[in-house]
C-alpha atoms as a PDB file:
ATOM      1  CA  UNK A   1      17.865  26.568   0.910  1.00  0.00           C
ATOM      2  CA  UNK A   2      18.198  27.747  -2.345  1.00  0.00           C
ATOM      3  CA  UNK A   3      19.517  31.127  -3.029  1.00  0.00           C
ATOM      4  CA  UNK A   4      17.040  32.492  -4.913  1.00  0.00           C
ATOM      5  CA  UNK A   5      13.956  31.739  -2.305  1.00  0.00           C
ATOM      6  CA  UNK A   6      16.223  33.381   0.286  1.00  0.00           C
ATOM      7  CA  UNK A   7      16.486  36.638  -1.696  1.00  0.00           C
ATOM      8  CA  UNK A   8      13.274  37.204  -2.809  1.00  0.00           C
ATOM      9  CA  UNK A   9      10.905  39.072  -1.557  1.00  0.00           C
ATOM     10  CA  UNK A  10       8.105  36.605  -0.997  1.00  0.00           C
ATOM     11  CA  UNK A  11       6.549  37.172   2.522  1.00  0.00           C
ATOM     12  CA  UNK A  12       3.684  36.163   4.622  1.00  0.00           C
ATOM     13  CA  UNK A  13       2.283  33.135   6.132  1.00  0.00           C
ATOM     14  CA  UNK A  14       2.053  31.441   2.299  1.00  0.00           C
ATOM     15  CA  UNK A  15       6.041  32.025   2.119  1.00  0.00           C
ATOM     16  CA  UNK A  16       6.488  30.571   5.284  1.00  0.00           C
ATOM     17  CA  UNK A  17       5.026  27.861   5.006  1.00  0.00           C
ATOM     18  CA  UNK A  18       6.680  26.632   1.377  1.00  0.00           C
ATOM     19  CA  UNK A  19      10.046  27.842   3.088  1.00  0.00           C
ATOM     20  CA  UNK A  20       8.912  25.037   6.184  1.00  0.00           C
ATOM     21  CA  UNK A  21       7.127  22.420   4.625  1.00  0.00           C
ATOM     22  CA  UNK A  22       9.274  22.243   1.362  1.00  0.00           C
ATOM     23  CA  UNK A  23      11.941  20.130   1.047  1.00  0.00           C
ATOM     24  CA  UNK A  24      14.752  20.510  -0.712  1.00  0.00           C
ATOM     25  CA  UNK A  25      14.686  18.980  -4.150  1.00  0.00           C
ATOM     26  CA  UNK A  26      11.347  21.111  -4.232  1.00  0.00           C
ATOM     27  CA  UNK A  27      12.870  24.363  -3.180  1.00  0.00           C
ATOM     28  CA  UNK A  28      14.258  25.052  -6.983  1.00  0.00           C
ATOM     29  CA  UNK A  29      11.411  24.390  -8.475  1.00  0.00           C
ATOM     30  CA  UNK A  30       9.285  26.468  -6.454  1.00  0.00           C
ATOM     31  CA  UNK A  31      11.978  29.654  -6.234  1.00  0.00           C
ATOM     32  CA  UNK A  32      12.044  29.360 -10.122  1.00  0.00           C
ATOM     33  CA  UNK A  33       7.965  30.225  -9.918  1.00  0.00           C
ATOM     34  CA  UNK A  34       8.252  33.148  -7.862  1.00  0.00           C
ATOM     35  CA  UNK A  35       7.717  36.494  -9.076  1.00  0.00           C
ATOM     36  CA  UNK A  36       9.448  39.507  -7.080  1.00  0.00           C
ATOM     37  CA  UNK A  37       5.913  40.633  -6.020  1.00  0.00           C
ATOM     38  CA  UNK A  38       5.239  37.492  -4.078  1.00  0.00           C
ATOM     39  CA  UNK A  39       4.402  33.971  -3.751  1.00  0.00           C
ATOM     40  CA  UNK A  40       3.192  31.296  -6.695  1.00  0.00           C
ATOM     41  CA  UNK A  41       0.548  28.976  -5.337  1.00  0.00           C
ATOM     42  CA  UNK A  42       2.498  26.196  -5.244  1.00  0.00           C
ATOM     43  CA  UNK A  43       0.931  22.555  -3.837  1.00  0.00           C
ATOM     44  CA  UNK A  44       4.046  22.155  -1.098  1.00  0.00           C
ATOM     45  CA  UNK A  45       3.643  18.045  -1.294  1.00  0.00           C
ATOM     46  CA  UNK A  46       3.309  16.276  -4.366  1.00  0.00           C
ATOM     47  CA  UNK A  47       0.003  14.818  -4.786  1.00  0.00           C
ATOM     48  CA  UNK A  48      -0.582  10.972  -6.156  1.00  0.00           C
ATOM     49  CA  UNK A  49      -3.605  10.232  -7.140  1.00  0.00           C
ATOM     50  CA  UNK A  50      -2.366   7.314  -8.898  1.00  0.00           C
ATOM     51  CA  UNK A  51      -1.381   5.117  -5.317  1.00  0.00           C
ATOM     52  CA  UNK A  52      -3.728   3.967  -3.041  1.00  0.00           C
ATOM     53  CA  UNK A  53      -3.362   3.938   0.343  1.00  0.00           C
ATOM     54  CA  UNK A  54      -2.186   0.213   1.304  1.00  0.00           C
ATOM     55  CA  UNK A  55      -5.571  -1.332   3.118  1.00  0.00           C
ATOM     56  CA  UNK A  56      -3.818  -2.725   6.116  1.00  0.00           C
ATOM     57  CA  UNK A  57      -3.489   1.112   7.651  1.00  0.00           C
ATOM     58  CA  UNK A  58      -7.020   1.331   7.018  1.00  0.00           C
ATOM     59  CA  UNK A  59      -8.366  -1.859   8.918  1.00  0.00           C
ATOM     60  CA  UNK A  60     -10.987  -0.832  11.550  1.00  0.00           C
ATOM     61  CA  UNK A  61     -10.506  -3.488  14.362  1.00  0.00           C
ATOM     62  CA  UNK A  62      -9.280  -3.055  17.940  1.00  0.00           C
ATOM     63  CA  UNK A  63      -5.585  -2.234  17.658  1.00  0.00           C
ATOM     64  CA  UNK A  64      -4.783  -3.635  21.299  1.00  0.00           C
ATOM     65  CA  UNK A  65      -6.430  -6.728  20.004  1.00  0.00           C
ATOM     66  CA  UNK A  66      -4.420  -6.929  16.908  1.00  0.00           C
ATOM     67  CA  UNK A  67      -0.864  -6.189  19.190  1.00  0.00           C
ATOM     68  CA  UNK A  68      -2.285  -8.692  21.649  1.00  0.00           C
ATOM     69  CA  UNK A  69      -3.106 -11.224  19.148  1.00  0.00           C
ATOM     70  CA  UNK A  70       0.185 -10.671  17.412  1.00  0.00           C
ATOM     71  CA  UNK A  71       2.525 -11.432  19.963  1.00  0.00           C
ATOM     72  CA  UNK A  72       0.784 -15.023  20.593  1.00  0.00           C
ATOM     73  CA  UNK A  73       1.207 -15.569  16.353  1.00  0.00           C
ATOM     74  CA  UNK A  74       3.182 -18.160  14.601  1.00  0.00           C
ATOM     75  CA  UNK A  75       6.593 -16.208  13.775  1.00  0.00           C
ATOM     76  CA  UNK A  76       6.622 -16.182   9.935  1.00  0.00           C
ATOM     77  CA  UNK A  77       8.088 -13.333   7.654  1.00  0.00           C
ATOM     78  CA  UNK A  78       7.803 -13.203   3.939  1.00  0.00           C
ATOM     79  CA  UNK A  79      10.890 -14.515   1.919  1.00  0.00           C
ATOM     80  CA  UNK A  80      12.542 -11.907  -0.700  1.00  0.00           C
ATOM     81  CA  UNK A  81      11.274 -12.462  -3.950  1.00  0.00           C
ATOM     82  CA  UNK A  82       7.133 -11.500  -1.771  1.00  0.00           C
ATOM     83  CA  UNK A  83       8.860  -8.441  -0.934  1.00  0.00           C
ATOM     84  CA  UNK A  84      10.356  -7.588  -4.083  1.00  0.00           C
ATOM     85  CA  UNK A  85       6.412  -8.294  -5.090  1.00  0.00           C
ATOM     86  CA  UNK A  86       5.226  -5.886  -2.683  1.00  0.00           C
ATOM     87  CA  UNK A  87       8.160  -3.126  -3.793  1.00  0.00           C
ATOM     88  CA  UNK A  88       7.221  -3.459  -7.538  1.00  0.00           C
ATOM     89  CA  UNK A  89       3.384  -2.873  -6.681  1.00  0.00           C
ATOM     90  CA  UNK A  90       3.481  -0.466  -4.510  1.00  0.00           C
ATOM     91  CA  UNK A  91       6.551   1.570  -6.407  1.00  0.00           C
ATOM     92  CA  UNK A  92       9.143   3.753  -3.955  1.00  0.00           C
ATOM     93  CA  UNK A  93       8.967   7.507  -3.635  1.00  0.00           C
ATOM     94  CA  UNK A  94      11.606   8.782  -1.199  1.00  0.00           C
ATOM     95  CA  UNK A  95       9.692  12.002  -0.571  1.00  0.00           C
ATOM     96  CA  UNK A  96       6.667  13.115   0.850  1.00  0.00           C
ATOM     97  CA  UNK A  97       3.874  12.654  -1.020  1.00  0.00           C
ATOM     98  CA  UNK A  98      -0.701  12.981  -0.682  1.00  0.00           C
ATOM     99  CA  UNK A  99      -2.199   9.508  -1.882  1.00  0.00           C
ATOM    100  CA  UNK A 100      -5.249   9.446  -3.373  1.00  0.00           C
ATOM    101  CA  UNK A 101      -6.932  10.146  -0.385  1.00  0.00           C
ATOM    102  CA  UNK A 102      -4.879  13.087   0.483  1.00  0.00           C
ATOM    103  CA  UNK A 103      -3.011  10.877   3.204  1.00  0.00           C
ATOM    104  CA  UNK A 104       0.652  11.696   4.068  1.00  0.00           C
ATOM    105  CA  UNK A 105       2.791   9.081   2.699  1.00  0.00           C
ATOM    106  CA  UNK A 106       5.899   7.610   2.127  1.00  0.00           C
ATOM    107  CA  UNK A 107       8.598   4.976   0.289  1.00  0.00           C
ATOM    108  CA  UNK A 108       6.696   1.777  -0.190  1.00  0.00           C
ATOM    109  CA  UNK A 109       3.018   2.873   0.842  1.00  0.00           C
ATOM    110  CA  UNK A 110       4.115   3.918   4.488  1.00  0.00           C
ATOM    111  CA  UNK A 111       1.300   5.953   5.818  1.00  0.00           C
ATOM    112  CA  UNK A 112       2.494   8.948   8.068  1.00  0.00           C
ATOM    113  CA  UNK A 113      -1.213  10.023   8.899  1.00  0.00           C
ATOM    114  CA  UNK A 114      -4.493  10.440   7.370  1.00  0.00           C
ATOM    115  CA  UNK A 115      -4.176  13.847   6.858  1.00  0.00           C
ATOM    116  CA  UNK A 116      -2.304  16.049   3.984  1.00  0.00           C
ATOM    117  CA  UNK A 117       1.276  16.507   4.857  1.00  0.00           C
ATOM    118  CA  UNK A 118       1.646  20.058   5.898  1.00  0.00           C
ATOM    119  CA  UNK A 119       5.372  20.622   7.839  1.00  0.00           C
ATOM    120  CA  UNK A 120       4.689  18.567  11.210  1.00  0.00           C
ATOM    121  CA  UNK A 121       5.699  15.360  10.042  1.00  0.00           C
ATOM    122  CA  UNK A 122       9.416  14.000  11.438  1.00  0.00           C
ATOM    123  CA  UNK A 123      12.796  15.778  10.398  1.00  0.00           C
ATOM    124  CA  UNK A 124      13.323  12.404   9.617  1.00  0.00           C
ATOM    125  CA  UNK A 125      11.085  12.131   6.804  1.00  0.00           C
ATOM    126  CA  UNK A 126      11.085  15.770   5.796  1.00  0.00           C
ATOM    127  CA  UNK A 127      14.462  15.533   4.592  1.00  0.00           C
ATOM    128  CA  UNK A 128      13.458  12.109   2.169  1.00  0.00           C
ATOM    129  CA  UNK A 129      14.515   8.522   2.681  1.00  0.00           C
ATOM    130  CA  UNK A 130      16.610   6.292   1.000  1.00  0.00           C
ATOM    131  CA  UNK A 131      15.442   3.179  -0.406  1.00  0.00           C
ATOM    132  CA  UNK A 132      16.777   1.134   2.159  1.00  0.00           C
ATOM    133  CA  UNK A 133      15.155   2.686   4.909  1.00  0.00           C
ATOM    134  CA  UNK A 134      11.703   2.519   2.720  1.00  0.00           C
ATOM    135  CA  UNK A 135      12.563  -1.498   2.733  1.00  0.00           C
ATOM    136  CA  UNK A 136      12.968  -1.601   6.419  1.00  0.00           C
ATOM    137  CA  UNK A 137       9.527   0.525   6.653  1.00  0.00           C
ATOM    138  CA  UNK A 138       8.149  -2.293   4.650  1.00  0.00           C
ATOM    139  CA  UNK A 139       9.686  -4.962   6.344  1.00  0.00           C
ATOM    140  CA  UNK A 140       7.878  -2.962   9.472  1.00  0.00           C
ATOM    141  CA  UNK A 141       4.741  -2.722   7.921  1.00  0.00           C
ATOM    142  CA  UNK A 142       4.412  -6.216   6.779  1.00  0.00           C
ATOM    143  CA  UNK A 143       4.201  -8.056   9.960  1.00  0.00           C
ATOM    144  CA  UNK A 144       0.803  -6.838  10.424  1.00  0.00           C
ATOM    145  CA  UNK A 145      -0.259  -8.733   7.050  1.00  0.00           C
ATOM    146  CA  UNK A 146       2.205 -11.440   8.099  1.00  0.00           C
ATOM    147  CA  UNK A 147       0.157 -12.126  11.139  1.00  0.00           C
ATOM    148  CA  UNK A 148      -2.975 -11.588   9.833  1.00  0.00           C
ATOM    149  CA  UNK A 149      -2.278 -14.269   7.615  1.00  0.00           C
ATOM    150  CA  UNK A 150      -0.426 -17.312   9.669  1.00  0.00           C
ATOM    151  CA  UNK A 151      -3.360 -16.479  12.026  1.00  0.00           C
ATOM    152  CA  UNK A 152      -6.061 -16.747   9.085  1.00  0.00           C
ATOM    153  CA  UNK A 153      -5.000 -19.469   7.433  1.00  0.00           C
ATOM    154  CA  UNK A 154      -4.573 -23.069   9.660  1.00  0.00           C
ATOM    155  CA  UNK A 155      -3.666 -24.987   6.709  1.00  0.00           C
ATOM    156  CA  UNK A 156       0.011 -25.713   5.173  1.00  0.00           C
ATOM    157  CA  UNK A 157       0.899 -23.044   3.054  1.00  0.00           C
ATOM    158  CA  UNK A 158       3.965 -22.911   0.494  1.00  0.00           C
ATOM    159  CA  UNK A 159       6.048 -19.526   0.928  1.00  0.00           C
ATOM    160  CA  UNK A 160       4.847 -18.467  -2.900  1.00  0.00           C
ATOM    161  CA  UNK A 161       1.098 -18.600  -1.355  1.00  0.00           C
ATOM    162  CA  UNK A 162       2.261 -16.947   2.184  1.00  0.00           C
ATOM    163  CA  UNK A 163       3.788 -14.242   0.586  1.00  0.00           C
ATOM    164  CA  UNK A 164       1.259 -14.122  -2.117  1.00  0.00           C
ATOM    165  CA  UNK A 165      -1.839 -13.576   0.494  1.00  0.00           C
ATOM    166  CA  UNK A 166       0.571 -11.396   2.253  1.00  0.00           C
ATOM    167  CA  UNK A 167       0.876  -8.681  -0.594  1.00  0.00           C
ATOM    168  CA  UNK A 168      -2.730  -9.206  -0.879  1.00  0.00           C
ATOM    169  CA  UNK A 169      -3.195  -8.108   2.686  1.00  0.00           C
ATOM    170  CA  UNK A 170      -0.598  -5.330   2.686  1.00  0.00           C
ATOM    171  CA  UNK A 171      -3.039  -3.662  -0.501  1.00  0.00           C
ATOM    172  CA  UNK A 172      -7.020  -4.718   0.850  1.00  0.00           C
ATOM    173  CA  UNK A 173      -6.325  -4.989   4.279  1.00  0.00           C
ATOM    174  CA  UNK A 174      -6.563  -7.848   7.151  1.00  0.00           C
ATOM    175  CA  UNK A 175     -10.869  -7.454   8.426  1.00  0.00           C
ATOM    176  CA  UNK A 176     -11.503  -7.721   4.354  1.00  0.00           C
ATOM    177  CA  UNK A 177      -9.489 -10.433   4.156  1.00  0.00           C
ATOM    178  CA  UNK A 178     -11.467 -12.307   6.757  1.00  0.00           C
ATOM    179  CA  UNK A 179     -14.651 -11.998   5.374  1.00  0.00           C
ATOM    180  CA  UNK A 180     -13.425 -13.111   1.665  1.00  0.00           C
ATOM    181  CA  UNK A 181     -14.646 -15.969  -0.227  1.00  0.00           C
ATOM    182  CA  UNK A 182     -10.933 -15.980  -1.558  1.00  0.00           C
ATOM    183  CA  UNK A 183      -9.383 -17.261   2.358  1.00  0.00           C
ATOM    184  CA  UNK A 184     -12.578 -19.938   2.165  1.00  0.00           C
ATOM    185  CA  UNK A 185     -11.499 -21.159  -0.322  1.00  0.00           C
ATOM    186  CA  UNK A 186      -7.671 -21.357   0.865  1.00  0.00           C
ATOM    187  CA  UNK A 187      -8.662 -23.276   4.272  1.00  0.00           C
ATOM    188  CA  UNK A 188     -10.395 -25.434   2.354  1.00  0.00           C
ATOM    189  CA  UNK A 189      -7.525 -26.131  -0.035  1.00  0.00           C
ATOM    190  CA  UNK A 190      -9.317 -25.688  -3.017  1.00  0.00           C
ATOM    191  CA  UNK A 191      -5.680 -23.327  -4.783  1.00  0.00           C
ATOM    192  CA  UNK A 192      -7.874 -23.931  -8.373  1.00  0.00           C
ATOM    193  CA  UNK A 193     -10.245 -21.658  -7.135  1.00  0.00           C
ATOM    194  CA  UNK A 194      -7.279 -18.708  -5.917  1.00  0.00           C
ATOM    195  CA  UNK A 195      -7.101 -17.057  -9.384  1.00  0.00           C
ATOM    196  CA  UNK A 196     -10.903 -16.660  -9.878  1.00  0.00           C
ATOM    197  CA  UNK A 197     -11.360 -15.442  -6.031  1.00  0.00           C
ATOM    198  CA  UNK A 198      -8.074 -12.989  -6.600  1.00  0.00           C
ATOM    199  CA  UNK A 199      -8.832 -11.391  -9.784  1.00  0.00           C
ATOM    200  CA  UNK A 200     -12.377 -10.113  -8.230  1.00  0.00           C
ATOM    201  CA  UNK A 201     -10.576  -7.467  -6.456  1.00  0.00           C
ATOM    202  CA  UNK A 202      -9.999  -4.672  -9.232  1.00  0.00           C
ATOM    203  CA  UNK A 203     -11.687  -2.011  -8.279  1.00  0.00           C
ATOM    204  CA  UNK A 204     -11.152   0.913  -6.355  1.00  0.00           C
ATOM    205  CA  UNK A 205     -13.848   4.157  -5.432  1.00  0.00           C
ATOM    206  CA  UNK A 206     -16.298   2.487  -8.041  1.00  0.00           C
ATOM    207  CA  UNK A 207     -14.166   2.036 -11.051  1.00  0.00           C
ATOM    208  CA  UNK A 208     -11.200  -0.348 -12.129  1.00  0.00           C
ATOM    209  CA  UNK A 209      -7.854   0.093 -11.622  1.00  0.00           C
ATOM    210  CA  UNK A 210      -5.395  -1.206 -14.021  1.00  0.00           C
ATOM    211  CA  UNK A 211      -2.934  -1.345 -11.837  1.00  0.00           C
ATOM    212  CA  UNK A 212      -4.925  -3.498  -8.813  1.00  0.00           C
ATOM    213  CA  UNK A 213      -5.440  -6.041 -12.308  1.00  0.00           C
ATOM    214  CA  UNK A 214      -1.419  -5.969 -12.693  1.00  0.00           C
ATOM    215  CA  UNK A 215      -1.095  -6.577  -8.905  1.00  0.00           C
ATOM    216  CA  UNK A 216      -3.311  -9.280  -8.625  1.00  0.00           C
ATOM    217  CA  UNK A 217      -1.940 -11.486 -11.818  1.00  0.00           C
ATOM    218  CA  UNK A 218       1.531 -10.740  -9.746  1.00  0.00           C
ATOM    219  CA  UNK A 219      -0.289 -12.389  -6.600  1.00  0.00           C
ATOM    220  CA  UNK A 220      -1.678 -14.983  -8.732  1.00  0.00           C
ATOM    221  CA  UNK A 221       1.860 -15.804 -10.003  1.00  0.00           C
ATOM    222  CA  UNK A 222       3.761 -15.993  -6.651  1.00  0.00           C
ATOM    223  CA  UNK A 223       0.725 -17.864  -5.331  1.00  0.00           C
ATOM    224  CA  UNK A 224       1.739 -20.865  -7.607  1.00  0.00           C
ATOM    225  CA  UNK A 225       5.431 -20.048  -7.561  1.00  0.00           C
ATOM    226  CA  UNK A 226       7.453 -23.833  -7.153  1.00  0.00           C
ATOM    227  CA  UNK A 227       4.717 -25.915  -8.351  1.00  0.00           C
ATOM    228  CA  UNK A 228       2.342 -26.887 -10.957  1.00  0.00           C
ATOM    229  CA  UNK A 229       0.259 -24.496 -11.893  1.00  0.00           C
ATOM    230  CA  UNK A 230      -3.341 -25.411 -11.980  1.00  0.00           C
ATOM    231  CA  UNK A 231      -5.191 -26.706 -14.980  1.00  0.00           C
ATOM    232  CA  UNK A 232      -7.435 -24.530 -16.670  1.00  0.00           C
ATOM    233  CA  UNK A 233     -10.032 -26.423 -17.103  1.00  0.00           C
ATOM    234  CA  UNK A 234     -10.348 -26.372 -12.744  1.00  0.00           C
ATOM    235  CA  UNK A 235     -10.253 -22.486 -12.969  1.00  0.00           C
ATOM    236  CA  UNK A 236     -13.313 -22.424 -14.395  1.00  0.00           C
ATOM    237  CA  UNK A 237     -15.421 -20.586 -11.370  1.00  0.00           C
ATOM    238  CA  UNK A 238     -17.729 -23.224 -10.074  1.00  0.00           C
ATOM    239  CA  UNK A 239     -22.008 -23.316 -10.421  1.00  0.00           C
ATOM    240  CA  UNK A 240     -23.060 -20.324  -8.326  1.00  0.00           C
ATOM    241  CA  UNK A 241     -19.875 -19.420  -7.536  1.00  0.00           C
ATOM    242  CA  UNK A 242     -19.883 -15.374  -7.529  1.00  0.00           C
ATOM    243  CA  UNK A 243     -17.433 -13.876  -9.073  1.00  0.00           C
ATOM    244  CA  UNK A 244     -18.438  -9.841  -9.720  1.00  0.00           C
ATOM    245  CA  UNK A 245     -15.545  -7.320  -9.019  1.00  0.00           C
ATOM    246  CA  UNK A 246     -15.235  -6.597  -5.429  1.00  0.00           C
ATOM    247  CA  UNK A 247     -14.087  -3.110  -3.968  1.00  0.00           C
ATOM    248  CA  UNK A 248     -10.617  -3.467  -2.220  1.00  0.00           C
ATOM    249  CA  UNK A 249     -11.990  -0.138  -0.122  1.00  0.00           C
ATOM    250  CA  UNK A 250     -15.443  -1.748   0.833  1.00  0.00           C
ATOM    251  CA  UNK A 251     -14.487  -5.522   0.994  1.00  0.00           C
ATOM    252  CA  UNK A 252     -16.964  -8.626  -0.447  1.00  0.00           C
ATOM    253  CA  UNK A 253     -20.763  -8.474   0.661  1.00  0.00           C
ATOM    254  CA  UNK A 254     -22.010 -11.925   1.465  1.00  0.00           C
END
């Protein structure tokens, strides 16, 4: 603890709970704000408003049914460079943090709990994590997206478009995924239509996100890693084809 929040004079339930819930890189910062009267209302998490929570935490089908159907799945885990994807999009923070929906959250999107953090999360995480252990979260975390997808998609896929739909997962979530015009037109193994179907979801609580644009060119990318990409002139979306943005929160309505 730093020396200076241990000999002030702060007191009270507000000192307490910076002194608990703080940790330790914060502790300076918040000591230097104190005045000798008392306590500076100081946010004890940092706040992000800038990172989404990653849709697969936020899929609304029957967990059982999800283990269950998970432990029949193909066995197929994303190679390196769709993790390294996954890292760059999402971005690591080793501490703590509020998403933009005020969940508890760590390292590579890792939801603790949709809730603020407040001091009752794991010593483990309290005290940070490294970046390794937010890679083995990750690895943790993307089964769920790895099964959703072998168990989505019955046709051949190359590890560029595994991984690809796999990062996609990890940010929209698996029931979205389902429902998508973008995994019709993957069993149906018309790839010239990927980009169009991809680059529809862009927006986020009713406005764009520059980011989810970024992400999905990255997707788009890996999808078509090891081969030809396609020709232009077949991305062109088809007669009737719709292709308005689509909320990654709310899914596509059709």
């Amino acid at each position: 603890m730093s020396s200076a929040l241990a000999g002030s004079s702060c007191v009270g339930f507000a000192c307490a709970t910076v002194k608990r819930c703080l940790s330790s890189w914060a502790l300076t910062t918040v000591a230097a704000g104190l005045g000798a009267s008392g306590c500076s209302p100081v946010e004890p998490y940092e706040s992000r408003p800038d990172k989404l929570t990653p849709g697969i935490f936020l899929d609304r089908e029957d967990a059982g049914a999800s283990a269950a159907g998970r432990s029949a799945a193909p066995t197929r885990k994303v190679h390196q460079k769709g993790l390294d994807l996954t890292k760059k999009s999402e971005g690591f923070v080793g501490r703590l943090y509020n998403d933009a929906a005020r969940y508890c959250t760590i390292g590579y999107g890792h939801l603790i709990k949709k809730a603020p953090c407040d001091g009752t999360e794991s010593g483990t995480f309290q005290d940070g994590i490294t970046e390794p252990e937010g890679a083995e979260l990750l690895i943790g975390d993307m089964e769920v997206a790895e099964w959703m997808v072998a168990s989505s998609v019955p046709v051949p896929l190359t590890d560029g478009q595994f991984a690809g739909l796999c990062d996609f997962v990890y940010n929209v979530g698996g029931r979205n995924f389902r429902k998508s015009t973008l995994l019709v037109a993957v069993n149906a193994r018309q790839h010239e239509r990927v980009p169009t179907q991809l680059r529809r979801w862009v927006i986020a609580g009713g406005k764009e996100w520059p980011g989810l644009r970024v992400r999905r060119e990255r997707e788009i990318e890996l999808y078509f890693d090891g081969q030809p990409p396609p020709d232009p002139r077949s991305i062109v979306p088809r007669v009737g084809e719709d292709v308005s943005p689509i909320d990654v929160r709310e899914g596509e309505l059709r």
